[in-house]
Protein backbone atom coordinates (compact mmCIF):
# COMPACT_ATOMS: atom_id res chain seq x y z
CA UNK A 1 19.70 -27.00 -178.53
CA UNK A 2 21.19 -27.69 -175.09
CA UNK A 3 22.55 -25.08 -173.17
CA UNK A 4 26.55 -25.54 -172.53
CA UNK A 5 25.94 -24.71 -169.04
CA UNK A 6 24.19 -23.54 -165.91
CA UNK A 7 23.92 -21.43 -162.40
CA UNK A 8 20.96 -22.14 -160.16
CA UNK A 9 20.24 -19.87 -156.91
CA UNK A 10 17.94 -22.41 -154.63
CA UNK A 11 16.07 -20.07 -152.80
CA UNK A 12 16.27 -20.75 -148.94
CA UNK A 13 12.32 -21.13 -148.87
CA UNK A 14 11.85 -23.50 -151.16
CA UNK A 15 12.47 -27.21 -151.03
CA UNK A 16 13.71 -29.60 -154.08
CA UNK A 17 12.21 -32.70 -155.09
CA UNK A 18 11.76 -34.98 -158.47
CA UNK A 19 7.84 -33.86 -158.37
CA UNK A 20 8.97 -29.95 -157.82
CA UNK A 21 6.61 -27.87 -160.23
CA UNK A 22 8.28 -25.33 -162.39
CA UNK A 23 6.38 -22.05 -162.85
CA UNK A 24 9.16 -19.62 -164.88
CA UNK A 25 9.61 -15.75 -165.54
CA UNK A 26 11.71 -13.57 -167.25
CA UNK A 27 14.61 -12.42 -165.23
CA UNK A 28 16.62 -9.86 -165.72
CA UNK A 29 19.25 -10.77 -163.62
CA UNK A 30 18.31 -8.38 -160.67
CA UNK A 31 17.41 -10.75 -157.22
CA UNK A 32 13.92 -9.69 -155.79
CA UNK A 33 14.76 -7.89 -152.39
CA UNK A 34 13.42 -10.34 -150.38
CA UNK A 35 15.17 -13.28 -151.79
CA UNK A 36 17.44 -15.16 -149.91
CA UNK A 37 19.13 -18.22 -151.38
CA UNK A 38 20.58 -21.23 -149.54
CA UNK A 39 22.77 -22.68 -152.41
CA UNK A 40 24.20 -21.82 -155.35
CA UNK A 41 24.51 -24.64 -158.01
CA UNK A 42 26.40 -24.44 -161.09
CA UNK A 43 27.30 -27.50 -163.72
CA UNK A 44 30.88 -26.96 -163.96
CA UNK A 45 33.15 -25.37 -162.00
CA UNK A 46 34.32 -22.47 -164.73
CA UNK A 47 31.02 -21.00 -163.78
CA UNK A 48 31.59 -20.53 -160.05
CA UNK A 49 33.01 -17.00 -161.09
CA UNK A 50 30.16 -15.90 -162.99
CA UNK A 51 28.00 -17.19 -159.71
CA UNK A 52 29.91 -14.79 -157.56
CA UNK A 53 29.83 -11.96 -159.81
CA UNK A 54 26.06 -12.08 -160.03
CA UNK A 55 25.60 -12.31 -156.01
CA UNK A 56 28.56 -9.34 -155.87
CA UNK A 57 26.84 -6.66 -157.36
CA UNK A 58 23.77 -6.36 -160.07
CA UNK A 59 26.18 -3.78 -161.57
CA UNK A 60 29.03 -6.36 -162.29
CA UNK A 61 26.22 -9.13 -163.73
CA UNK A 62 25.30 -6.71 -166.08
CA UNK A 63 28.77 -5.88 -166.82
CA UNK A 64 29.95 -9.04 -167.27
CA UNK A 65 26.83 -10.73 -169.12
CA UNK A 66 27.32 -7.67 -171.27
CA UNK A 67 23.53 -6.57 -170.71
CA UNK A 68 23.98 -3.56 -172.54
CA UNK A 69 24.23 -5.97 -175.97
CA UNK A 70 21.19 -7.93 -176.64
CA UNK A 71 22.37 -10.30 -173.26
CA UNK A 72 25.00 -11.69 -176.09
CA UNK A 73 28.60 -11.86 -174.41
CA UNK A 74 31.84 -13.55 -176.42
CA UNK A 75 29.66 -15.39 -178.76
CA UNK A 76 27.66 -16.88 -175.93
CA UNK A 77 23.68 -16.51 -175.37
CA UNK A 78 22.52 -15.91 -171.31
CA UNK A 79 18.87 -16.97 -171.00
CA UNK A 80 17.80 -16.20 -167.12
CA UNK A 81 14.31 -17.17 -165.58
CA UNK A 82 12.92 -16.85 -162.20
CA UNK A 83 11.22 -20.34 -161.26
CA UNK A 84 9.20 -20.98 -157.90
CA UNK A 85 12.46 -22.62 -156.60
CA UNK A 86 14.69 -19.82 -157.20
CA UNK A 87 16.83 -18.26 -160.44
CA UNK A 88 18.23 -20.25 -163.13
CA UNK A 89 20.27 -19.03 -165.70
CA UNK A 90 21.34 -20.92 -168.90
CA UNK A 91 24.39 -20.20 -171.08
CA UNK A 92 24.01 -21.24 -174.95
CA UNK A 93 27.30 -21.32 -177.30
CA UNK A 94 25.14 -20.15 -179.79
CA UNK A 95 22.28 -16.96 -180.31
CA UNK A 96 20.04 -19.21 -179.20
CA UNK A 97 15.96 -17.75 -177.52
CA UNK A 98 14.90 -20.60 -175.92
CA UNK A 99 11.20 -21.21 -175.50
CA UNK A 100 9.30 -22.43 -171.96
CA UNK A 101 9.08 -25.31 -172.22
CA UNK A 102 12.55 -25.99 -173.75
CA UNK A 103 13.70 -24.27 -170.55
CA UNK A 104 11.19 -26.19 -168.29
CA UNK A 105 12.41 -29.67 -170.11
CA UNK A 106 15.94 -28.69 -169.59
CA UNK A 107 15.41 -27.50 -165.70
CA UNK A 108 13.86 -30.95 -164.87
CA UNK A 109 15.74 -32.99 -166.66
CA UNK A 110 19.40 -31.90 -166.16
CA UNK A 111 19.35 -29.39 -163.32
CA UNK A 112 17.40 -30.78 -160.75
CA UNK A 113 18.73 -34.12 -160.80
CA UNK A 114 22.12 -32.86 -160.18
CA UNK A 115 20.81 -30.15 -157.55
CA UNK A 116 18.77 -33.62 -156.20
CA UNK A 117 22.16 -35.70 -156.23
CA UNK A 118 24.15 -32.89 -154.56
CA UNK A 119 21.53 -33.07 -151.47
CA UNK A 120 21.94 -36.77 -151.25
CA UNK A 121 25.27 -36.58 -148.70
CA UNK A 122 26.58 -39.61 -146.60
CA UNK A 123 26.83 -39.64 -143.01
CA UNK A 124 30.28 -38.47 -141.70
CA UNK A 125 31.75 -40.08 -138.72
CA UNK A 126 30.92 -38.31 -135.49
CA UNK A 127 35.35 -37.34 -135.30
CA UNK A 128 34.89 -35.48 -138.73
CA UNK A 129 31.29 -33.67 -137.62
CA UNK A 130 33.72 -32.14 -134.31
CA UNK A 131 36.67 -31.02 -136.43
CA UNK A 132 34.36 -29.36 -138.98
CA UNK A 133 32.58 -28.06 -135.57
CA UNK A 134 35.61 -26.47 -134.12
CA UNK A 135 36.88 -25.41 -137.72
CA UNK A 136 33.32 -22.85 -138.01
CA UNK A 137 34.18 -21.98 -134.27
CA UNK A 138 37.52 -20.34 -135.76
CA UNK A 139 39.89 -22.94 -134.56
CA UNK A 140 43.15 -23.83 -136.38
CA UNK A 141 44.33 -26.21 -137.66
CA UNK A 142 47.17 -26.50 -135.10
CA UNK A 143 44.67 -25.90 -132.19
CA UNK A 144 42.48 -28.53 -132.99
CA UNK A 145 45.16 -31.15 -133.78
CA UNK A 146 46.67 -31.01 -130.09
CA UNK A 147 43.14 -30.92 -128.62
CA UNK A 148 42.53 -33.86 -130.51
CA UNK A 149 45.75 -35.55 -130.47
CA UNK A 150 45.65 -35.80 -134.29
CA UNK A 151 48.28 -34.22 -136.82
CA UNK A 152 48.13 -31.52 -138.84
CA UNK A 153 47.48 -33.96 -141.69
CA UNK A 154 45.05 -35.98 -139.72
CA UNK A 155 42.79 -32.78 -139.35
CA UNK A 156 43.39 -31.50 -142.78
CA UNK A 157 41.98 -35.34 -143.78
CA UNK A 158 38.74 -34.97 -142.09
CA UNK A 159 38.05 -31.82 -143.50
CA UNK A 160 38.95 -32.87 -146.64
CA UNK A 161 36.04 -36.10 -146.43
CA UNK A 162 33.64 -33.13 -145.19
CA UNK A 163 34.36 -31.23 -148.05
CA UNK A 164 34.32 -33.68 -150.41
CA UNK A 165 30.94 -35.03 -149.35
CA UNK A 166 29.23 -31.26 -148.79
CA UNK A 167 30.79 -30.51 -152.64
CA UNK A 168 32.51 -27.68 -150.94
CA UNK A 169 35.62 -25.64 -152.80
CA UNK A 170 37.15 -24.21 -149.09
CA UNK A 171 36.57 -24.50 -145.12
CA UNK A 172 34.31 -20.99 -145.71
CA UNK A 173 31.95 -22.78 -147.67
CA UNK A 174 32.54 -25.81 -145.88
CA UNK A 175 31.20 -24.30 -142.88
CA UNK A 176 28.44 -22.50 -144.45
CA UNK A 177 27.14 -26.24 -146.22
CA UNK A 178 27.52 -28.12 -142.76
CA UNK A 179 25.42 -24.78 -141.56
CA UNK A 180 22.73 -26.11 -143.69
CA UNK A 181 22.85 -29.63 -142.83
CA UNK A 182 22.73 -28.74 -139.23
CA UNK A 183 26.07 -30.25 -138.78
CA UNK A 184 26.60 -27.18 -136.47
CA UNK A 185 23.66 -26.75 -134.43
């Protein structure tokens, strides 16, 4: 049975590739202390709440994965594992215990190759890489239009290309993906 969907926390330490070796753990949906992650994946956007929540607060995971009931929350199954590359969790539509290597088939067949594609961006135009630049600086919109004799529009354009191609939702996470591909430094 294939899980209806996904979250994966990429830890920051850890790199992603087709060949990536899966070693897997229980997880109880608590993050070790001294993980950090550098991207959150999920594999539709209905999830990006339940993402959130679990980064929030361990209090509001278990809340709203409903912990306190056998994991089982409005007739859905949670299955979480810590693997080398960080913490996956997989939601069934069904009571469904997945075995490991169910969950290891499933991790490198579905959820790395989209983590894999998200990583493969295309090269922005040096015009949209200084917009995007002055936007994590805390310029606005306004600001960097007459500095760049550009419209309101014609800014709002290049961030939306940038966004688009770093799979970001808003210029906060914008910034924070273009941290990561050392759009910024």
């Amino acid at each position: 049975m294939l899980p209806s969907g996904w979250i994966f926390y990429q830890s920051k330490h850890c790199g992603l590739s087709q060949h990536t070796s899966c070693e897997m753990n229980p997880w109880d949906l608590k993050f070790d202390s001294r993980f950090e992650y550098s991207n959150i994946y999920v594999s539709a956007p209905a999830l990006r709440q339940s993402a959130c929540i679990i980064v929030a607060s361990e209090k509001s995971a278990a809340f709203h994965f409903g912990l306190a009931n056998d994991k089982q929350i409005q007739g859905l199954r949670v299955y979480s594992a810590q693997v080398s590359q960080g913490y996956l969790i997989l939601i069934f539509n069904q009571i469904h215990c997945p075995n490991f290597d169910e969950v290891k088939h499933y991790f490198h067949d579905m959820v790395l190759p989209f983590i894999l594609q998200q990583g493969q961006t295309e090269e922005l135009n040096d015009r949209t890489k200084t917009i995007v630049k002055l936007t994590a600086l805390g310029f606005t919109t306004k600001e960097i239009a007459n500095a760049l004799f550009l419209s309101d529009r014609g800014v709002d354009y290049h961030l939306d290309i940038a966004k688009k191609t770093l799979g970001a939702s808003n210029r906060s996470a914008l910034v924070f993906l273009a941290m990561q591909q050392g759009w910024l430094a």
